[in-house]
C-alpha atoms as a PDB file:
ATOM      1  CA  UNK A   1     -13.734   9.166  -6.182  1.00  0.00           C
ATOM      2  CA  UNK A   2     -15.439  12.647  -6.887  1.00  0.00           C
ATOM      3  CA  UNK A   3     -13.155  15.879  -5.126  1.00  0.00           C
ATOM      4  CA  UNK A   4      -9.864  14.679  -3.222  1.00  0.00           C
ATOM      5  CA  UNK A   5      -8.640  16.725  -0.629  1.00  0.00           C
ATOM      6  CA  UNK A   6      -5.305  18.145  -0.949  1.00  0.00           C
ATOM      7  CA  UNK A   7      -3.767  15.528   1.538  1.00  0.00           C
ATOM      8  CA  UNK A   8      -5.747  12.753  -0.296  1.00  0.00           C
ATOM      9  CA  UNK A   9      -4.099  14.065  -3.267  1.00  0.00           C
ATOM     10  CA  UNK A  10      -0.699  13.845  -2.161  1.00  0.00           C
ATOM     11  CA  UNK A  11      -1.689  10.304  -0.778  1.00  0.00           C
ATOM     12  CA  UNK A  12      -3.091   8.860  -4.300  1.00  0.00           C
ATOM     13  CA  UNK A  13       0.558  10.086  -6.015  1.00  0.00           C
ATOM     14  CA  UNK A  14       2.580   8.497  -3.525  1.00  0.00           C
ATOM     15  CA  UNK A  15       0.472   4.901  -4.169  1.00  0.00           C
ATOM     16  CA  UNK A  16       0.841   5.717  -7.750  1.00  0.00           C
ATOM     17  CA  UNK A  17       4.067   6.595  -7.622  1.00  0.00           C
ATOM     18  CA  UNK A  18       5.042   3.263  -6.015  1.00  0.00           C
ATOM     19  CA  UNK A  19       7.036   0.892  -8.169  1.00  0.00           C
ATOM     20  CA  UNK A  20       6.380  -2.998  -9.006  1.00  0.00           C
ATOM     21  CA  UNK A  21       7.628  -5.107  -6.308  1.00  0.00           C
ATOM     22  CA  UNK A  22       7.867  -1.642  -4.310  1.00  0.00           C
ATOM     23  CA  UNK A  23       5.535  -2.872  -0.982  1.00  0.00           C
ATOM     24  CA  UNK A  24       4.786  -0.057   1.827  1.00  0.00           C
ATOM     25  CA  UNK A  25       2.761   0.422   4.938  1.00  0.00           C
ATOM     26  CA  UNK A  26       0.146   2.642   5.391  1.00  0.00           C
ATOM     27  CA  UNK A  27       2.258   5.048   7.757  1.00  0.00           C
ATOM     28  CA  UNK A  28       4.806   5.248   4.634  1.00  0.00           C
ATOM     29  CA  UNK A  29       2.557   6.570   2.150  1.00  0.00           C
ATOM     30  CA  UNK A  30       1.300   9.224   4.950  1.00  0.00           C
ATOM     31  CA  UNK A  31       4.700  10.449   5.578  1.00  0.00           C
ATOM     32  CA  UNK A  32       5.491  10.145   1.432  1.00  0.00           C
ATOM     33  CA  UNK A  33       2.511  12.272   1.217  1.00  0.00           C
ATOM     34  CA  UNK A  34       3.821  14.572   3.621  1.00  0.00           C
ATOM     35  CA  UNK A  35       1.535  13.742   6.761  1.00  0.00           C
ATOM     36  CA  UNK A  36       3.731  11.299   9.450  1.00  0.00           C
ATOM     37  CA  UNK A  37       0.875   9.691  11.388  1.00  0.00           C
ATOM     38  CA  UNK A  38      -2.091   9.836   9.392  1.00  0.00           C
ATOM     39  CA  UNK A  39      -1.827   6.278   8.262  1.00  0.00           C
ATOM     40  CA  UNK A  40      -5.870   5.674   8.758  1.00  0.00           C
ATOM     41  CA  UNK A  41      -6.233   8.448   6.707  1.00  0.00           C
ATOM     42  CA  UNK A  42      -4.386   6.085   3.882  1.00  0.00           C
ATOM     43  CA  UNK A  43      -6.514   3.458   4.494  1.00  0.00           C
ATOM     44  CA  UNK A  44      -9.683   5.087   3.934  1.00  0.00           C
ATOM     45  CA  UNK A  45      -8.400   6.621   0.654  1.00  0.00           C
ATOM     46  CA  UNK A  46      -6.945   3.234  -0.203  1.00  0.00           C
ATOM     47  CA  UNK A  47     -10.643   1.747   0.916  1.00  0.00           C
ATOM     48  CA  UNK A  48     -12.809   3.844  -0.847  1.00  0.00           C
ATOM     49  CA  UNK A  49     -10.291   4.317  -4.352  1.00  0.00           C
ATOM     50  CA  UNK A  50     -10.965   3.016  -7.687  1.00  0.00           C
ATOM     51  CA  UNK A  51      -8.341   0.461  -9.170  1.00  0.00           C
ATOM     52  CA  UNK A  52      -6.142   2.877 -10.748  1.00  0.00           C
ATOM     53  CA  UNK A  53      -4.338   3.218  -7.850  1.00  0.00           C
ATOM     54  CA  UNK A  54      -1.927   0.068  -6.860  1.00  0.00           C
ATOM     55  CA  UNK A  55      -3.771  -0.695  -3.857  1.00  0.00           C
ATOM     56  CA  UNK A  56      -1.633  -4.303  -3.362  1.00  0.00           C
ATOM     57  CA  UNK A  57       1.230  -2.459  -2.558  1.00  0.00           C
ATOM     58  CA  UNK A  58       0.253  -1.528   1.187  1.00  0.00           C
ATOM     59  CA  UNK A  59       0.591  -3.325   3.630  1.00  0.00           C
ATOM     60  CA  UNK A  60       0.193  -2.701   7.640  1.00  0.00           C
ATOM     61  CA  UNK A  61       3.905  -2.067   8.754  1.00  0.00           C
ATOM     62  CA  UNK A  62       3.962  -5.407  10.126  1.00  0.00           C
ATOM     63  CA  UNK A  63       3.690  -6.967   6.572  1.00  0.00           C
ATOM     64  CA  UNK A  64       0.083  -8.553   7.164  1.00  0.00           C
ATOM     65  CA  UNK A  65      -2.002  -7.988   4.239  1.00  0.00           C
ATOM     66  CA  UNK A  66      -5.644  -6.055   5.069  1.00  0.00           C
ATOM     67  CA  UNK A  67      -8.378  -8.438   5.504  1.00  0.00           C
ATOM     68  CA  UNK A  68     -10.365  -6.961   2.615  1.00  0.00           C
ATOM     69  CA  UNK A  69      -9.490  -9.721   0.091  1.00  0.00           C
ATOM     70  CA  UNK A  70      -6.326 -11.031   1.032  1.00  0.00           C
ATOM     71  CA  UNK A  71      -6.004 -13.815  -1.379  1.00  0.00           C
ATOM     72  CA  UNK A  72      -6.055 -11.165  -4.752  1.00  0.00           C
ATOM     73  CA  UNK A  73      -3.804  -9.332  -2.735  1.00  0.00           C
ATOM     74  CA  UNK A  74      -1.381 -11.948  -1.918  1.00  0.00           C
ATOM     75  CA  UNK A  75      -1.388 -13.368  -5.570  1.00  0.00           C
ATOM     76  CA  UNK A  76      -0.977  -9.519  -7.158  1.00  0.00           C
ATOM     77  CA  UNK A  77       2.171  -9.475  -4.696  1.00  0.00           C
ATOM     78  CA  UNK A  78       3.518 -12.745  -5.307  1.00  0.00           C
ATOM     79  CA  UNK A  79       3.133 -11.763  -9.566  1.00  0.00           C
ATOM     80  CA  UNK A  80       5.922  -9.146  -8.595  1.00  0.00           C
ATOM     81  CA  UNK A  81       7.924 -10.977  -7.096  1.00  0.00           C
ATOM     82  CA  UNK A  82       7.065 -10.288  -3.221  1.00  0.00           C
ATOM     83  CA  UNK A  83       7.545 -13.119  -0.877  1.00  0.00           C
ATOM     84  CA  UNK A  84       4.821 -13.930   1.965  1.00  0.00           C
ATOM     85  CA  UNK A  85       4.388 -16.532   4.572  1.00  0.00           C
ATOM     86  CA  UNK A  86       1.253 -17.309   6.558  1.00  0.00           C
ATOM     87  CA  UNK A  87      -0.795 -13.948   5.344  1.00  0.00           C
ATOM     88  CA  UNK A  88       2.356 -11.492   5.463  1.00  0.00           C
ATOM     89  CA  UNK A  89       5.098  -9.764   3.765  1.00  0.00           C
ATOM     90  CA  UNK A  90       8.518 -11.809   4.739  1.00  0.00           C
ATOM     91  CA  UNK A  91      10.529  -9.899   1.675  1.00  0.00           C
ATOM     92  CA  UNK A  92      10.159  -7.503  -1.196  1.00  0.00           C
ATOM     93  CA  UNK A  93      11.974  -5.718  -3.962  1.00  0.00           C
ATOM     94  CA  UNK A  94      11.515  -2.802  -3.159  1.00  0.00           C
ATOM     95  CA  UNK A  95      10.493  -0.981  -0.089  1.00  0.00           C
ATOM     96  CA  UNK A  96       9.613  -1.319   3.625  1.00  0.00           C
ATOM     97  CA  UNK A  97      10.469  -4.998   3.298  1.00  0.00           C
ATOM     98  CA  UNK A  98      13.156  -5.000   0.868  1.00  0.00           C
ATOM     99  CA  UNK A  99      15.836  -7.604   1.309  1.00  0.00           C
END
């Protein structure tokens, strides 16, 4: 990604800044990022980034996984430590879903 805005910005730290086994939902990295309800606007950054960013670690904040590749995304969960049943976060670490 060339120029990042200065939200998109604050949206790429708070992915980066997310711990192993620490899962989120789009809406949580917007309000991390200082923007409550610009959770699309997380997706598209999250869509459209390289894979420097931990992209595996949001979720929609129902726990399904995105349909863009859900089986790397399940097993890059599962490696730390994330629990999911039938396509969707059931417990985590850290985070949204932490039990």
């Amino acid at each position: 990604m060339n120029r990042r805005t200065r939200l998109e910005q604050r949206m790429s730290d708070a992915v980066r800044n997310l711990a192993v086994g620490e899962v989120v939902s789009y809406a949580d990295v917007a309000a991390r990022a200082g923007r409550p309800g610009a959770s699309r606007a997380a997706g598209r950054l999250l869509a459209k980034s390289d894979s420097s960013l931990p992209w595996w670690r949001v979720v929609y904040s129902d726990g399904r996984l995105p349909q863009h590749n859900p089986e790397l995304h399940q097993q890059r969960l599962e490696q730390e430590g994330v629990v999911l049943k039938n396509g969707r976060v059931v417990s985590a670490p850290l985070g949204r879903f932490e039990t």
